[in-house]
PDB file of N, CA and C in Angstrom:
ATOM      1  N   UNK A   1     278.685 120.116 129.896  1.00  0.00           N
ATOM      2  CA  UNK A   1     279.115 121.501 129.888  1.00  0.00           C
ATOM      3  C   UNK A   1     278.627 122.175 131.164  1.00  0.00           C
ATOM      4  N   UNK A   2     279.476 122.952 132.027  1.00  0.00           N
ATOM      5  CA  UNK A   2     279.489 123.445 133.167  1.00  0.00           C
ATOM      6  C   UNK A   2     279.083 124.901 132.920  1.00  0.00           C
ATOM      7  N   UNK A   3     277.834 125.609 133.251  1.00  0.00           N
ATOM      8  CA  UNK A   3     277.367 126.965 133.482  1.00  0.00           C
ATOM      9  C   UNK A   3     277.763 127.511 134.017  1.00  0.00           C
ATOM     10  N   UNK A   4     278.567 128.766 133.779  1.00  0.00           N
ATOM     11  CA  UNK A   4     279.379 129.487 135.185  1.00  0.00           C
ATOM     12  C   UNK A   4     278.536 130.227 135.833  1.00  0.00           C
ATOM     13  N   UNK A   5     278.521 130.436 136.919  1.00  0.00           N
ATOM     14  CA  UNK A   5     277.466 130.611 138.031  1.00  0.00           C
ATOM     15  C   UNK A   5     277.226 132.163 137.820  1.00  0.00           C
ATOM     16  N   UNK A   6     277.888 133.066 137.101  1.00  0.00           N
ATOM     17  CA  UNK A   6     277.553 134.712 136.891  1.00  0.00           C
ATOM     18  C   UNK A   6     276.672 134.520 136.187  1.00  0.00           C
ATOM     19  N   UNK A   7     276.469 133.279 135.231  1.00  0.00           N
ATOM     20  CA  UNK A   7     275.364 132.957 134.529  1.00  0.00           C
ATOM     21  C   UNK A   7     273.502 132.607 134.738  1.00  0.00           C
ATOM     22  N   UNK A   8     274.065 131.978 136.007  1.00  0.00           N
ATOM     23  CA  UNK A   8     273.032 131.524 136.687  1.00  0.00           C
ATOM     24  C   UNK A   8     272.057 132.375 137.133  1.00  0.00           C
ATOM     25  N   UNK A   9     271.104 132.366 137.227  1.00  0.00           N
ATOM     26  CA  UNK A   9     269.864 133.034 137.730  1.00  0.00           C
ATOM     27  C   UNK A   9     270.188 133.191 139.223  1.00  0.00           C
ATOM     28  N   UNK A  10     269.785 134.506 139.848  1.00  0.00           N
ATOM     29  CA  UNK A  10     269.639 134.485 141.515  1.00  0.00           C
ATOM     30  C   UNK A  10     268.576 134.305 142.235  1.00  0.00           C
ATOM     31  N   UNK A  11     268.022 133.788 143.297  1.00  0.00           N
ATOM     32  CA  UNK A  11     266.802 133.674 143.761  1.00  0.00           C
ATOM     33  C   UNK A  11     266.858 134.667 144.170  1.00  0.00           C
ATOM     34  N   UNK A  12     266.968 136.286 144.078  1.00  0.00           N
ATOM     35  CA  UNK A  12     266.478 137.503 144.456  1.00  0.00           C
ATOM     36  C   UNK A  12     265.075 137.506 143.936  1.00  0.00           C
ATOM     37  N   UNK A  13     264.707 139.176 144.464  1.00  0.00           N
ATOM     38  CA  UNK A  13     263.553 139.526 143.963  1.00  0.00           C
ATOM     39  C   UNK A  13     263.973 140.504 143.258  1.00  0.00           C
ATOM     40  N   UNK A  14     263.574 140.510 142.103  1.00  0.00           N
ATOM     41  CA  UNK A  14     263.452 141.521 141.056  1.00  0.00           C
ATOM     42  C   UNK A  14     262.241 142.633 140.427  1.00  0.00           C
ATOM     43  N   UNK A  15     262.783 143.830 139.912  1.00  0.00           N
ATOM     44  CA  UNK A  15     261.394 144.445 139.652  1.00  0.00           C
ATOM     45  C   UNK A  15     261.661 144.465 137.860  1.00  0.00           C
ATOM     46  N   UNK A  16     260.837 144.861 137.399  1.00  0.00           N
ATOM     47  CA  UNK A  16     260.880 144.766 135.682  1.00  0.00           C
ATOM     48  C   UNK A  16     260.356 145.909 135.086  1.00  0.00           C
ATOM     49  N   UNK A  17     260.635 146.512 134.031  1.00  0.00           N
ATOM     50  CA  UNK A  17     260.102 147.582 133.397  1.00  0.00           C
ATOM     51  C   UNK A  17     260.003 147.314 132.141  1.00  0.00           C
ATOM     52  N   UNK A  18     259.131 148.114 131.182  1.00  0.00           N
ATOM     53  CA  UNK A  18     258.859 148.049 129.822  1.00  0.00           C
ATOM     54  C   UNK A  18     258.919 149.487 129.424  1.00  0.00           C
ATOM     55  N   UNK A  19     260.459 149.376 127.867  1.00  0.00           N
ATOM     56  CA  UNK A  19     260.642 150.529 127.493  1.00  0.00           C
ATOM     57  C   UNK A  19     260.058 150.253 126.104  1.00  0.00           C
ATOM     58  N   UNK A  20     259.117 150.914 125.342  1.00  0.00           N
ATOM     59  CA  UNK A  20     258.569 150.456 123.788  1.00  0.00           C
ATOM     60  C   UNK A  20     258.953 151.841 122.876  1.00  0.00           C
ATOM     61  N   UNK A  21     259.345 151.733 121.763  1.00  0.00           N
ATOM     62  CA  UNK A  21     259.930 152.980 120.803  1.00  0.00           C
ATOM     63  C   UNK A  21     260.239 152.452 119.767  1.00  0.00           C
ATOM     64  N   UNK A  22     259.834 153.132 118.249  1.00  0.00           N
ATOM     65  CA  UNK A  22     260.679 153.002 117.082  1.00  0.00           C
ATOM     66  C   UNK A  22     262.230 153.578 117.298  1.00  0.00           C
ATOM     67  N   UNK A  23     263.370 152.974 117.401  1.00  0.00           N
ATOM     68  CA  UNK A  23     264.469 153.449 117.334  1.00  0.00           C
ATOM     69  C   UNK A  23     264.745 154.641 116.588  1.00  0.00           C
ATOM     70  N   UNK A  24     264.183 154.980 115.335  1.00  0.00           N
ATOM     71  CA  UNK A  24     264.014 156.727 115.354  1.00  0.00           C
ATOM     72  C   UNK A  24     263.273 157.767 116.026  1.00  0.00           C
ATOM     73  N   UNK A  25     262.588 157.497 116.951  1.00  0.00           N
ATOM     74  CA  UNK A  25     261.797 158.065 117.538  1.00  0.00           C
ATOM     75  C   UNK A  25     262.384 159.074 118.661  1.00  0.00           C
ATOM     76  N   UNK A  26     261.591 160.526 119.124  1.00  0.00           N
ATOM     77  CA  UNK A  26     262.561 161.397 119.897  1.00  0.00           C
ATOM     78  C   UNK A  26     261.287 160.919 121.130  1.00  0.00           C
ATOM     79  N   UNK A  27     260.486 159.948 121.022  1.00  0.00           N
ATOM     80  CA  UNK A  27     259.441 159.904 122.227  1.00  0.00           C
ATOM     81  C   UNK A  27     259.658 158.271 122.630  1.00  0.00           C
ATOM     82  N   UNK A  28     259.618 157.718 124.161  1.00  0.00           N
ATOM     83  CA  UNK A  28     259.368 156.473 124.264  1.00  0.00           C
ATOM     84  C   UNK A  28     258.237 156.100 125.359  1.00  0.00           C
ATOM     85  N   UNK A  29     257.702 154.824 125.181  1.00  0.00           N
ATOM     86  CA  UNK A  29     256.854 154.958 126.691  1.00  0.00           C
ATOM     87  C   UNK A  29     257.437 153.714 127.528  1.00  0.00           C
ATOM     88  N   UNK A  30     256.847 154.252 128.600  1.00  0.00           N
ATOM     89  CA  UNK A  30     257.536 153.442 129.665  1.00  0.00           C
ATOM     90  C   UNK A  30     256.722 152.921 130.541  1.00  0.00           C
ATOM     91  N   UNK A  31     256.458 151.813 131.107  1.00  0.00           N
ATOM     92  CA  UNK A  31     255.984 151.114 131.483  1.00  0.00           C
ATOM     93  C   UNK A  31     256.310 150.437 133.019  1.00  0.00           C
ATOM     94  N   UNK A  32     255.709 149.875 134.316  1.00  0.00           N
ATOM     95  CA  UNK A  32     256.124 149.451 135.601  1.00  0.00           C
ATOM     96  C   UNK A  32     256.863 150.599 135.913  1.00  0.00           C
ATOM     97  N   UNK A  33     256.972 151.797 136.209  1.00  0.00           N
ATOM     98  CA  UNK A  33     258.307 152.116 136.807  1.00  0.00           C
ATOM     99  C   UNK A  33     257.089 152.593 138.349  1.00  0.00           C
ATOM    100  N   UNK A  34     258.051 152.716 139.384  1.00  0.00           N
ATOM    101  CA  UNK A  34     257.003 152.979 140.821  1.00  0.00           C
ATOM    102  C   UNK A  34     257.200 154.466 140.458  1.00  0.00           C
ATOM    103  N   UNK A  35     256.308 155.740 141.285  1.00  0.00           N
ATOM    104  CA  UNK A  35     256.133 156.662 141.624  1.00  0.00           C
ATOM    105  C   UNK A  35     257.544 157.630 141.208  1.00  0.00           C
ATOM    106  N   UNK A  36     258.039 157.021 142.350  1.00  0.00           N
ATOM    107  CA  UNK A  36     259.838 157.773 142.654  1.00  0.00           C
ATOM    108  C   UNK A  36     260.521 157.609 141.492  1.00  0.00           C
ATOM    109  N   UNK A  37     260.617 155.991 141.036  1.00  0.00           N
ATOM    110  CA  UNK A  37     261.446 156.034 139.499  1.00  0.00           C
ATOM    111  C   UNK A  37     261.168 156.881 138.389  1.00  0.00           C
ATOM    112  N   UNK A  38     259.777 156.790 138.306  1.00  0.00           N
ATOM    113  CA  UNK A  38     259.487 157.831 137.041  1.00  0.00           C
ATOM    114  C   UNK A  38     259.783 159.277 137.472  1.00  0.00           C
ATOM    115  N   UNK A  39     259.729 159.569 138.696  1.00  0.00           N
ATOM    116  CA  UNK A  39     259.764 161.058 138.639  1.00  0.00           C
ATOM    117  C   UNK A  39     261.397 161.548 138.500  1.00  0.00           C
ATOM    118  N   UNK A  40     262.137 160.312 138.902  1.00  0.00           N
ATOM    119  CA  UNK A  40     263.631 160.255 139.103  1.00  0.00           C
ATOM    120  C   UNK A  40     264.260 160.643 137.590  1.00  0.00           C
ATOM    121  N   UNK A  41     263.515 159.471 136.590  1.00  0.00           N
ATOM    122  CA  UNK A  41     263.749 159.793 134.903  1.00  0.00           C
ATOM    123  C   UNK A  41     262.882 160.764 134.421  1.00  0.00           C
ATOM    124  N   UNK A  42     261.935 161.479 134.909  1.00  0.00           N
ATOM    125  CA  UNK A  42     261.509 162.913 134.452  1.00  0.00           C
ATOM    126  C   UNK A  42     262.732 163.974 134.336  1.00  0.00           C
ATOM    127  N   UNK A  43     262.983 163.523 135.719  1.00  0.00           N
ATOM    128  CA  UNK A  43     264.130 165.120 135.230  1.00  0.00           C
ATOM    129  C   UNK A  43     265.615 164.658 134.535  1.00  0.00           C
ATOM    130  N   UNK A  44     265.330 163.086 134.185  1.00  0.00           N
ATOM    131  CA  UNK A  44     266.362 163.537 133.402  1.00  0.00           C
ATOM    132  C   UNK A  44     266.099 163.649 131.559  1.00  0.00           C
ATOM    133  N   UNK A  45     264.714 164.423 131.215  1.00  0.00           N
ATOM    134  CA  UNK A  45     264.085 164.386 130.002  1.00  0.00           C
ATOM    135  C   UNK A  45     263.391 165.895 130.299  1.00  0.00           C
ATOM    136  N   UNK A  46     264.089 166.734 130.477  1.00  0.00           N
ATOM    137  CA  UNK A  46     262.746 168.335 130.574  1.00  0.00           C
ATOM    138  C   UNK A  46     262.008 168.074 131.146  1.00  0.00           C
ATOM    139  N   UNK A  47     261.745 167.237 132.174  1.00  0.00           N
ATOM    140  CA  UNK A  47     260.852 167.454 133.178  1.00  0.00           C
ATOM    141  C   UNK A  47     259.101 167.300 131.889  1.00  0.00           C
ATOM    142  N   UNK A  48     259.469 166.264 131.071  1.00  0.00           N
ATOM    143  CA  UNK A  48     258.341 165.935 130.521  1.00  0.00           C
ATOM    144  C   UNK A  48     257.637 164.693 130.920  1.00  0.00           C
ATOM    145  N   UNK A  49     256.522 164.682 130.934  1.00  0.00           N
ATOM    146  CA  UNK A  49     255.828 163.037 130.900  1.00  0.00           C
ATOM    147  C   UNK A  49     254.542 163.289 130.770  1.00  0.00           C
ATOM    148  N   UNK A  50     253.665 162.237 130.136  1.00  0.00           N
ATOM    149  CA  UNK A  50     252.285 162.517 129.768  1.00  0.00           C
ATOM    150  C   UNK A  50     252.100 161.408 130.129  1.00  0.00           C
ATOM    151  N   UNK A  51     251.588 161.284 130.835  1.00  0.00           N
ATOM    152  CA  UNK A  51     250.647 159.953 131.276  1.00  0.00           C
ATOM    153  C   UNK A  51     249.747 159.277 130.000  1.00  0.00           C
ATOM    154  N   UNK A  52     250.151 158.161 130.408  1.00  0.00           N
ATOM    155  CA  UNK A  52     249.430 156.863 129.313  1.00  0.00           C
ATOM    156  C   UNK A  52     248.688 155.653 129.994  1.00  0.00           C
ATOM    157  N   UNK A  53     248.070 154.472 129.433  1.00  0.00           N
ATOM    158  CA  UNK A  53     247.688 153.456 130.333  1.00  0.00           C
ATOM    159  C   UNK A  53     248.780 152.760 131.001  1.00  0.00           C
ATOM    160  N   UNK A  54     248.566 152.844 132.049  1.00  0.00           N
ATOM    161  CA  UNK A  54     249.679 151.594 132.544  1.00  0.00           C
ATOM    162  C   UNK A  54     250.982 152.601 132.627  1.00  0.00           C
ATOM    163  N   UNK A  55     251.224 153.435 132.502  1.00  0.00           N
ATOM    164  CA  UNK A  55     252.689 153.816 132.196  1.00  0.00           C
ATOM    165  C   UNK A  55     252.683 155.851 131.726  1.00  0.00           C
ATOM    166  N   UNK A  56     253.782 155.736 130.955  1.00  0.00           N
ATOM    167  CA  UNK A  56     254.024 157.453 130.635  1.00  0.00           C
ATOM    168  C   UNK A  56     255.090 157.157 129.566  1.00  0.00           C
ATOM    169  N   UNK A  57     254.796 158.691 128.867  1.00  0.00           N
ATOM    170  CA  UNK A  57     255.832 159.145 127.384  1.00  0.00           C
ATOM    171  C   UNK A  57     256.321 159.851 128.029  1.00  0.00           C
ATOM    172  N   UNK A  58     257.911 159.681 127.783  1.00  0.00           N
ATOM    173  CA  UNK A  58     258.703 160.236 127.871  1.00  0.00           C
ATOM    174  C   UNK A  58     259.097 160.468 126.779  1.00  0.00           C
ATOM    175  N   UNK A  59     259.818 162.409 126.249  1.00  0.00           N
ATOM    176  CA  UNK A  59     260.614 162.713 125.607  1.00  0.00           C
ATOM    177  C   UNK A  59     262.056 162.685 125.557  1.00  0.00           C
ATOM    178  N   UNK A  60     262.263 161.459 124.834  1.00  0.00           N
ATOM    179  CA  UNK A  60     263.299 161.031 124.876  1.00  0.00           C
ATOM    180  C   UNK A  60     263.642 159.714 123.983  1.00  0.00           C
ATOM    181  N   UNK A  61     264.674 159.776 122.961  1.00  0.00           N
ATOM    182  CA  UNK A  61     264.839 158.479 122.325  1.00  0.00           C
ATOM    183  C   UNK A  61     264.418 157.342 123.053  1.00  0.00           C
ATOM    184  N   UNK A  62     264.632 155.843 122.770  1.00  0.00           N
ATOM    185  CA  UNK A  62     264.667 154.948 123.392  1.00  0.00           C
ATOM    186  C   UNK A  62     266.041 154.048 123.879  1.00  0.00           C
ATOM    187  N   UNK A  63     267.305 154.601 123.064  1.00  0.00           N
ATOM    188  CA  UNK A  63     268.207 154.321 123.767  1.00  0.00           C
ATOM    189  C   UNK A  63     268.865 155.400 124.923  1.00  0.00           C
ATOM    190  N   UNK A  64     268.204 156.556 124.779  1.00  0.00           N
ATOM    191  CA  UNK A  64     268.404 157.569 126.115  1.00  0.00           C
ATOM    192  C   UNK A  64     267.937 157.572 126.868  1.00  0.00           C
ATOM    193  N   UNK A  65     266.656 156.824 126.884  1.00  0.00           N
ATOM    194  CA  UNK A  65     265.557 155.978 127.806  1.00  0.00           C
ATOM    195  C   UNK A  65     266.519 154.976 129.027  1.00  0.00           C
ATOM    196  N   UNK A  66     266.686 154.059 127.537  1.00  0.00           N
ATOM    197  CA  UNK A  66     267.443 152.746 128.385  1.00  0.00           C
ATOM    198  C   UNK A  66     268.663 152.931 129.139  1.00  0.00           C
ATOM    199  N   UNK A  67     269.712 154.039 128.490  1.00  0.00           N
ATOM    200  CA  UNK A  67     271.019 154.487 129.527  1.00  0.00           C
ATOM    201  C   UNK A  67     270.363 155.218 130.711  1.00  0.00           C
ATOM    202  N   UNK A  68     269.513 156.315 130.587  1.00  0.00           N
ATOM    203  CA  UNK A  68     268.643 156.429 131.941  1.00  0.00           C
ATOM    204  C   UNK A  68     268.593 155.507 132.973  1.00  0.00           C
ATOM    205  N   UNK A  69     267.282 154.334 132.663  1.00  0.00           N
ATOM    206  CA  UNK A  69     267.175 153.378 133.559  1.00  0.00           C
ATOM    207  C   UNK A  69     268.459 152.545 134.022  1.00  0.00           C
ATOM    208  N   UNK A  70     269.364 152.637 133.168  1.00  0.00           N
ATOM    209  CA  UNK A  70     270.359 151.671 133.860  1.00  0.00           C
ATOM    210  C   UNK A  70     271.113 152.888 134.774  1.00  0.00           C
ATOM    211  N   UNK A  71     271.241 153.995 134.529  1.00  0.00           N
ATOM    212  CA  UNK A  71     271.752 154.643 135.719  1.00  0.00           C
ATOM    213  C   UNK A  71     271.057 154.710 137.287  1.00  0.00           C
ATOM    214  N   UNK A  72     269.791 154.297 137.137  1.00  0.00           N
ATOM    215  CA  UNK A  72     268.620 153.745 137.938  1.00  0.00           C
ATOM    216  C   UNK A  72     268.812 152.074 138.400  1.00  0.00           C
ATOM    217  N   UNK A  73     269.629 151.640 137.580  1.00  0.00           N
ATOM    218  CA  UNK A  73     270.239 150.398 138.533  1.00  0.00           C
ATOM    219  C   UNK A  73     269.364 149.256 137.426  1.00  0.00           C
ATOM    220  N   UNK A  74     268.738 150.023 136.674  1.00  0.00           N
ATOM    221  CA  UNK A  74     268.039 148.241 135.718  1.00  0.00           C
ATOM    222  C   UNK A  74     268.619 148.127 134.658  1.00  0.00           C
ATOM    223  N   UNK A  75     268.737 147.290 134.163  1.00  0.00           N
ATOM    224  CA  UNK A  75     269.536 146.244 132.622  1.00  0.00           C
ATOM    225  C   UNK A  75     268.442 145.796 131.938  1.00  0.00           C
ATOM    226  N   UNK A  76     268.914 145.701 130.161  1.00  0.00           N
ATOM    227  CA  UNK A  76     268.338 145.224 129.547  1.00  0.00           C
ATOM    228  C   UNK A  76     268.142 143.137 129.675  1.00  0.00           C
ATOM    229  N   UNK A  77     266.742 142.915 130.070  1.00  0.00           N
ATOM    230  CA  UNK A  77     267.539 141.454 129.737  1.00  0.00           C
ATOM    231  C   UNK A  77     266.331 140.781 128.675  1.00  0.00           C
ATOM    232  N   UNK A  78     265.993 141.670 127.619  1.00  0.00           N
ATOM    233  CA  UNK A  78     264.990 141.088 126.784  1.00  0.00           C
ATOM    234  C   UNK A  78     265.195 142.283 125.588  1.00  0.00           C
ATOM    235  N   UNK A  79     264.733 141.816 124.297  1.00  0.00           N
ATOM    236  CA  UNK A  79     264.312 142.949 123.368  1.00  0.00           C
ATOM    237  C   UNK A  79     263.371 141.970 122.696  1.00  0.00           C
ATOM    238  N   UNK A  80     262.059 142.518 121.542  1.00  0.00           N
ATOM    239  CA  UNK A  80     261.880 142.182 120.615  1.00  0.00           C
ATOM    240  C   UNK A  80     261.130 143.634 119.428  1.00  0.00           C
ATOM    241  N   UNK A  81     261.050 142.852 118.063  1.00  0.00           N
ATOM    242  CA  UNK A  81     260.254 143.951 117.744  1.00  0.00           C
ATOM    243  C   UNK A  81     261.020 144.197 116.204  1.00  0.00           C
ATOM    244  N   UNK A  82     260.806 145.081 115.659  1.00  0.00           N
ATOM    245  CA  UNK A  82     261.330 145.401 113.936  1.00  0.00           C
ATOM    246  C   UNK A  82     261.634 146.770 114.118  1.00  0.00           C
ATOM    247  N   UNK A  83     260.115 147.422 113.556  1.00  0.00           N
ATOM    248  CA  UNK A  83     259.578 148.966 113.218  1.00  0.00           C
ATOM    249  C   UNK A  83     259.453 149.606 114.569  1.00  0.00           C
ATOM    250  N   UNK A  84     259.139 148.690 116.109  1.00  0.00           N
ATOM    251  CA  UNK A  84     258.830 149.165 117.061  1.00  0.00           C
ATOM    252  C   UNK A  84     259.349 148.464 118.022  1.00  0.00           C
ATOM    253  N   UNK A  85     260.540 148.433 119.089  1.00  0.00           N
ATOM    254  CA  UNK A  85     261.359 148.183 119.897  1.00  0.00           C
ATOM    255  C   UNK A  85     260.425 147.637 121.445  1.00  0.00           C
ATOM    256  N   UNK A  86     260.748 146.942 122.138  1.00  0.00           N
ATOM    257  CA  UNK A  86     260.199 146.434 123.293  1.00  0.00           C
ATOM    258  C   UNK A  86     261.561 146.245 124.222  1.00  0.00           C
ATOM    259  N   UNK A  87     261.796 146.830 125.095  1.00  0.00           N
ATOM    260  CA  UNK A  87     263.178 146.329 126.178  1.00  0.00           C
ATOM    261  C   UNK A  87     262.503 146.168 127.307  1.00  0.00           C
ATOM    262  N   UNK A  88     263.078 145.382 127.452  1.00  0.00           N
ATOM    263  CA  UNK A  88     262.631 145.021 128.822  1.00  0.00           C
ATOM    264  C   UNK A  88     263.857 144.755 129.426  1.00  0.00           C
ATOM    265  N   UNK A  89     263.557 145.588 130.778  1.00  0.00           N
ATOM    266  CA  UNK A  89     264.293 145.487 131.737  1.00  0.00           C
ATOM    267  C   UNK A  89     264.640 145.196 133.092  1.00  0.00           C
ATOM    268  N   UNK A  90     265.740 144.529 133.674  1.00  0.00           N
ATOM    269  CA  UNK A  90     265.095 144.277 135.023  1.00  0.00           C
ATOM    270  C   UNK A  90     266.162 144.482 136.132  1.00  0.00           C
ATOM    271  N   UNK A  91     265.906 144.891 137.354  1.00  0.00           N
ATOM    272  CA  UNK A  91     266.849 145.010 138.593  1.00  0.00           C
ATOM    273  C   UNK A  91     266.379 144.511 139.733  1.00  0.00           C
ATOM    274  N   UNK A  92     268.210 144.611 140.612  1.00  0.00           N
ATOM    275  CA  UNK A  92     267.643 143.710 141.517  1.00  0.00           C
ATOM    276  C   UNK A  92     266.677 144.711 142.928  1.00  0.00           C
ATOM    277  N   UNK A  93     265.975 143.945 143.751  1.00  0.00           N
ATOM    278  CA  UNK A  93     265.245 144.741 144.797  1.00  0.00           C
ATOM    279  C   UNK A  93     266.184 144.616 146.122  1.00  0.00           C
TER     280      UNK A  93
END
């Protein structure tokens, strides 16, 4: 069986982020984003964020989170989780 090559992995460099949230939740945190990105998805949440370890809460579901970042150019390419959601996401550099 032949892999079609859209399939294939690229030897780019990539950066990665971590979005974590109960899918009912109006708060998510976010995780890796650089300086500029987070301040980029601040304003698109009221200009909220509270700093956390490693990362920041944002007010904001977690799938309004994730359409955010992909307007920021990153994709989901992971989930896990039940009661509490993990996406992970990644783009290219």
């Amino acid at each position: 069986m032949e892999i079609p090559a859209s399939l294939l992995m690229t030897s780019g460099i990539h950066a990665y982020v971590v979005v974590k949230a109960s899918l009912q939740s109006t708060n998510s945190l976010v995780f890796g984003l650089s300086k500029v990105e987070t301040d980029a998805l601040v304003k698109k949440f009221d200009n909220f964020k509270e700093e956390v370890m490693n990362g920041c809460l944002i007010r904001g579901s977690p799938i309004q989170v994730v359409n955010a970042l992909a307007e920021l150019g990153y994709r989901v390419v992971g989930t896990t989780g039940d009661a509490e959601v993990v996406f992970t996401m990644q783009r290219d550099i």
